[in-house]
Protein backbone atom coordinates (compact mmCIF):
# COMPACT_ATOMS: atom_id res chain seq x y z
CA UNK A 1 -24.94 -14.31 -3.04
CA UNK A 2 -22.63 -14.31 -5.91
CA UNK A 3 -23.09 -12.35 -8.73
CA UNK A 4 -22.96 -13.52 -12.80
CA UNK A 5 -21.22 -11.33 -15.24
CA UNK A 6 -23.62 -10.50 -18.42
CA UNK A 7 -21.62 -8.21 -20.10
CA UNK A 8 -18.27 -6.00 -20.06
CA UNK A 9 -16.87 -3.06 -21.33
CA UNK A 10 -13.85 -0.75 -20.85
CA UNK A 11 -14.45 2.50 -21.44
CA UNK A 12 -11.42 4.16 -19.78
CA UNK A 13 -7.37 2.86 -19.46
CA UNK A 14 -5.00 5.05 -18.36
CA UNK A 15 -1.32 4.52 -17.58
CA UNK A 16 -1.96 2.29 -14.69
CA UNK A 17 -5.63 2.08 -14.41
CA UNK A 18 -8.21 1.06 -16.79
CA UNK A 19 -12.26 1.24 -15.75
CA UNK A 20 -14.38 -1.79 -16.22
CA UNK A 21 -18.43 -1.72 -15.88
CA UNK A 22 -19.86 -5.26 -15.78
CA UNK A 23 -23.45 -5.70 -16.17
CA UNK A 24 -24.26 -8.36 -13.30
CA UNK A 25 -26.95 -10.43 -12.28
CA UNK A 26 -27.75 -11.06 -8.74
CA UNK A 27 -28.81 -14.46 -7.79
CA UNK A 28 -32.25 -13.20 -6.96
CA UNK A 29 -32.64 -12.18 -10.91
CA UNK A 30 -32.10 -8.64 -10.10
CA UNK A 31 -29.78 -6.61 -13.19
CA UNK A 32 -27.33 -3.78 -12.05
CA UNK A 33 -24.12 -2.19 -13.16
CA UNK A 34 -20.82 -2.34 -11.37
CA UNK A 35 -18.18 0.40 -12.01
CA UNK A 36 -14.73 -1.50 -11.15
CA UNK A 37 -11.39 0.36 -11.36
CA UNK A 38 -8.49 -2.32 -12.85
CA UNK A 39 -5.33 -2.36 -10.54
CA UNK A 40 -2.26 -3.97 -11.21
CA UNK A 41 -1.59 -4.37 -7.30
CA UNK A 42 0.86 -3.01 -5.04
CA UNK A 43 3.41 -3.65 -1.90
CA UNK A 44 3.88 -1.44 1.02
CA UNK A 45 7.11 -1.66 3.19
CA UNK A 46 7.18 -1.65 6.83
CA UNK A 47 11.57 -0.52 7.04
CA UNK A 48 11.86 -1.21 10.62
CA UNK A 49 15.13 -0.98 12.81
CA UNK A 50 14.59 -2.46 15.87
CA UNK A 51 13.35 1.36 17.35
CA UNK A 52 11.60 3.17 14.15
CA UNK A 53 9.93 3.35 10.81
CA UNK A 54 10.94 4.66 8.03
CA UNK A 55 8.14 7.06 6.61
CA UNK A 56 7.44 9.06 3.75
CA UNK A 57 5.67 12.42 3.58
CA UNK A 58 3.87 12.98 0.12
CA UNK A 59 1.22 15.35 -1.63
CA UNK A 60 -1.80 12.85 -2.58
CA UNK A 61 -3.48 14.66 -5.28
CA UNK A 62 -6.60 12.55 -4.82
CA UNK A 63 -7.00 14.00 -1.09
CA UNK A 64 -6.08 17.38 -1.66
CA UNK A 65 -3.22 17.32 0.90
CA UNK A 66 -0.02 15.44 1.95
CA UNK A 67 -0.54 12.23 3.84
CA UNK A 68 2.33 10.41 5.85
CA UNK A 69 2.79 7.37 4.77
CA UNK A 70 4.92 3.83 4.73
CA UNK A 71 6.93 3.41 1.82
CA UNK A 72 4.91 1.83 -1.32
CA UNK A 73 3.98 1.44 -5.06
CA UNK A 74 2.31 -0.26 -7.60
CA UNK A 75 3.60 -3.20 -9.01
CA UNK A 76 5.26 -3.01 -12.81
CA UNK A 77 4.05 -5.47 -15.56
CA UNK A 78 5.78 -9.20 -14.43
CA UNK A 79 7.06 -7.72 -11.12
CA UNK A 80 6.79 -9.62 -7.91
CA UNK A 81 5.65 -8.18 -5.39
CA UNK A 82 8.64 -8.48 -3.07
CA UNK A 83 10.64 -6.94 -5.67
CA UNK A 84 8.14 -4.12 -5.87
CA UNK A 85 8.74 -3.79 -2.06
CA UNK A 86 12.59 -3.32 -2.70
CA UNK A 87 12.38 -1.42 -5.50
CA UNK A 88 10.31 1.19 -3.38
CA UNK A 89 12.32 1.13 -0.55
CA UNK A 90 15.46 2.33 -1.95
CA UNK A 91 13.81 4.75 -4.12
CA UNK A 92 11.48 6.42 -1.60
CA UNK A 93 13.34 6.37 1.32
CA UNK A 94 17.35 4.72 0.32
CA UNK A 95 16.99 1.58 2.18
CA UNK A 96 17.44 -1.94 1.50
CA UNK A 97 16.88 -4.89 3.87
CA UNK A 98 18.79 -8.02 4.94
CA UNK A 99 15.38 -9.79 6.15
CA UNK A 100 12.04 -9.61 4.29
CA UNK A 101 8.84 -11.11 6.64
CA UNK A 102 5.12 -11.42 4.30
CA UNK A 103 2.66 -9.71 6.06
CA UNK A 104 -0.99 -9.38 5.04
CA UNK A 105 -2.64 -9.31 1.84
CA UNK A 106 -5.57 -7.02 1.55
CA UNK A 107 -7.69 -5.00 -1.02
CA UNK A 108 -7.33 -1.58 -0.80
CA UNK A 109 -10.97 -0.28 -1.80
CA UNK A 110 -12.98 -3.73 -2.29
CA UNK A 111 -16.32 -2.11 -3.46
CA UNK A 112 -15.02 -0.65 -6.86
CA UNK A 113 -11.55 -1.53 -6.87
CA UNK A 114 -9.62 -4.72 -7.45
CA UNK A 115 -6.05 -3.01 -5.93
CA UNK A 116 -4.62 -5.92 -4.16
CA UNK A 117 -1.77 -4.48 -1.26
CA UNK A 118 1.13 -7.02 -0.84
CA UNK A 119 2.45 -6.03 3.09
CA UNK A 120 6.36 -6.72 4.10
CA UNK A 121 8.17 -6.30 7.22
CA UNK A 122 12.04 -5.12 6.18
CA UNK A 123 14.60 -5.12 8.78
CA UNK A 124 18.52 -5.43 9.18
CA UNK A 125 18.46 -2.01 7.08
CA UNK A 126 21.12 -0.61 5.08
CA UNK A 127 21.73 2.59 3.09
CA UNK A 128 20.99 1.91 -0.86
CA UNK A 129 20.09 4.42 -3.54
CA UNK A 130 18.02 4.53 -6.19
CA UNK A 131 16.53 6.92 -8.58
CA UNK A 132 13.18 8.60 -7.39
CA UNK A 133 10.22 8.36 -9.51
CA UNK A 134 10.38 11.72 -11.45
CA UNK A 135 6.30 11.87 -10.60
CA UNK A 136 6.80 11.63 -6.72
CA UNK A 137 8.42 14.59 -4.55
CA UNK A 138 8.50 13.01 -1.06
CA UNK A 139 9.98 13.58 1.90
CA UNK A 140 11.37 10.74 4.49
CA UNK A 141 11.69 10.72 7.97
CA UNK A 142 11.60 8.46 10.72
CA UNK A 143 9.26 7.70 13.69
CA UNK A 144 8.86 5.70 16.37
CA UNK A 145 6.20 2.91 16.79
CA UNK A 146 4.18 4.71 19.43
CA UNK A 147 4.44 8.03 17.92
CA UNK A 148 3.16 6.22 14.53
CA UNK A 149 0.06 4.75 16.92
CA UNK A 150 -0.33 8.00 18.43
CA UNK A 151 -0.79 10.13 14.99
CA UNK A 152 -3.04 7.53 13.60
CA UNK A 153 -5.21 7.81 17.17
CA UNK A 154 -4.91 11.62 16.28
CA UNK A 155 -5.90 11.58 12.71
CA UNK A 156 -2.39 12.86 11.72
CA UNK A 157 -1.79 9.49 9.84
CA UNK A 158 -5.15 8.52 7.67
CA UNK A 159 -3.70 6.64 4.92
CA UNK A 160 -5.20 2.94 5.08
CA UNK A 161 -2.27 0.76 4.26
CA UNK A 162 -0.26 2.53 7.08
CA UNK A 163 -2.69 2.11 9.33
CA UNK A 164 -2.73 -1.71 8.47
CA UNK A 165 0.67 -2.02 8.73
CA UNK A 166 1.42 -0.38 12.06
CA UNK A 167 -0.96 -2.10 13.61
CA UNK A 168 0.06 -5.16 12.47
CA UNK A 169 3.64 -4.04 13.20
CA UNK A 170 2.39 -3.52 16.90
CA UNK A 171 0.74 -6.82 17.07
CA UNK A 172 3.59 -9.12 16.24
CA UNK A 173 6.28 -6.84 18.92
CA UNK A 174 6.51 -7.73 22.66
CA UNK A 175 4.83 -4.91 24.23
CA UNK A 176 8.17 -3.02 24.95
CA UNK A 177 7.99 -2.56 21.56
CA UNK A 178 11.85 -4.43 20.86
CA UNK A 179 12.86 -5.00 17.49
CA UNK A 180 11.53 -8.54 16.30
């Protein structure tokens, strides 16, 4: 089932991005092309406080619209991705957090994309401040873990990592939904 790479080029980078197309063969002998956008990663913050998430609300130029989200970002050149997880926290919503728990690792859009998503659980909160991205305009609020279950039942919340990551969030709390 694994495919060999014949040939590669890059004919796009951007900023963050760069495009690959490999020329692969199949292990049947059958030739195709695969389009593959490079990612450097990225890390997605649940900021729990026992009672809600912190949430962002930002314009997603991609979607045409403004999608509510969990804090998150793409990882900088020799950043870990725990450190990316801080670093977005206080700049997105002003947070940091006493305790950091490693949640799930998963790729973001497998099929053409190698954008690996590092997950953390932050809690024991505390104000911080950093400087926003100048790129970003968001706008942070909190919510409660049922009303974050309820909007992605109601198609209010559509973004995949959040959806990940408050169901996970849901999974690992007794049902009364007590801080963990």
């Amino acid at each position: 089932m694994q495919e060999r790479t014949l040939t590669t080029t890059h004919p796009w980078s951007g900023g963050r991005i760069r495009v690959r197309v490999d020329e692969v063969e199949r292990a049947d002998g059958h030739r195709t092309r695969r389009e593959i956008v490079e990612h450097p990663g990225a890390a997605a913050v649940l900021a729990w406080d026992g009672a809600r998430l912190a949430m962002v609300r930002q314009w997603r130029h991609a979607t045409g619209r403004q999608l509510l989200e969990i804090p998150a970002g793409t990882l900088e050149a020799d950043e870990r991705p725990q450190e990316t997880a801080r670093r977005e926290l206080a700049e997105e919503v002003g947070l940091a957090a006493a305790s950091w728990v490693e949640g799930p690792r998963f790729y973001t859009a497998p099929g053409f994309c190698t954008e690996l998503m590092h997950l953390y659980l932050a809690t024991d909160l505390a104000d911080a401040s950093a400087d926003a991205d100048d790129d970003e305009v968001l706008e942070a609020s909190w919510m409660t873990l049922a009303d974050a279950l309820a909007a992605i039942d109601g198609g209010r919340i559509v973004d995949a990592k959040t959806i990940i990551g408050v169901t996970w969030l849901a999974r690992r709390l007794p049902p009364s939904g007590a801080s963990t």
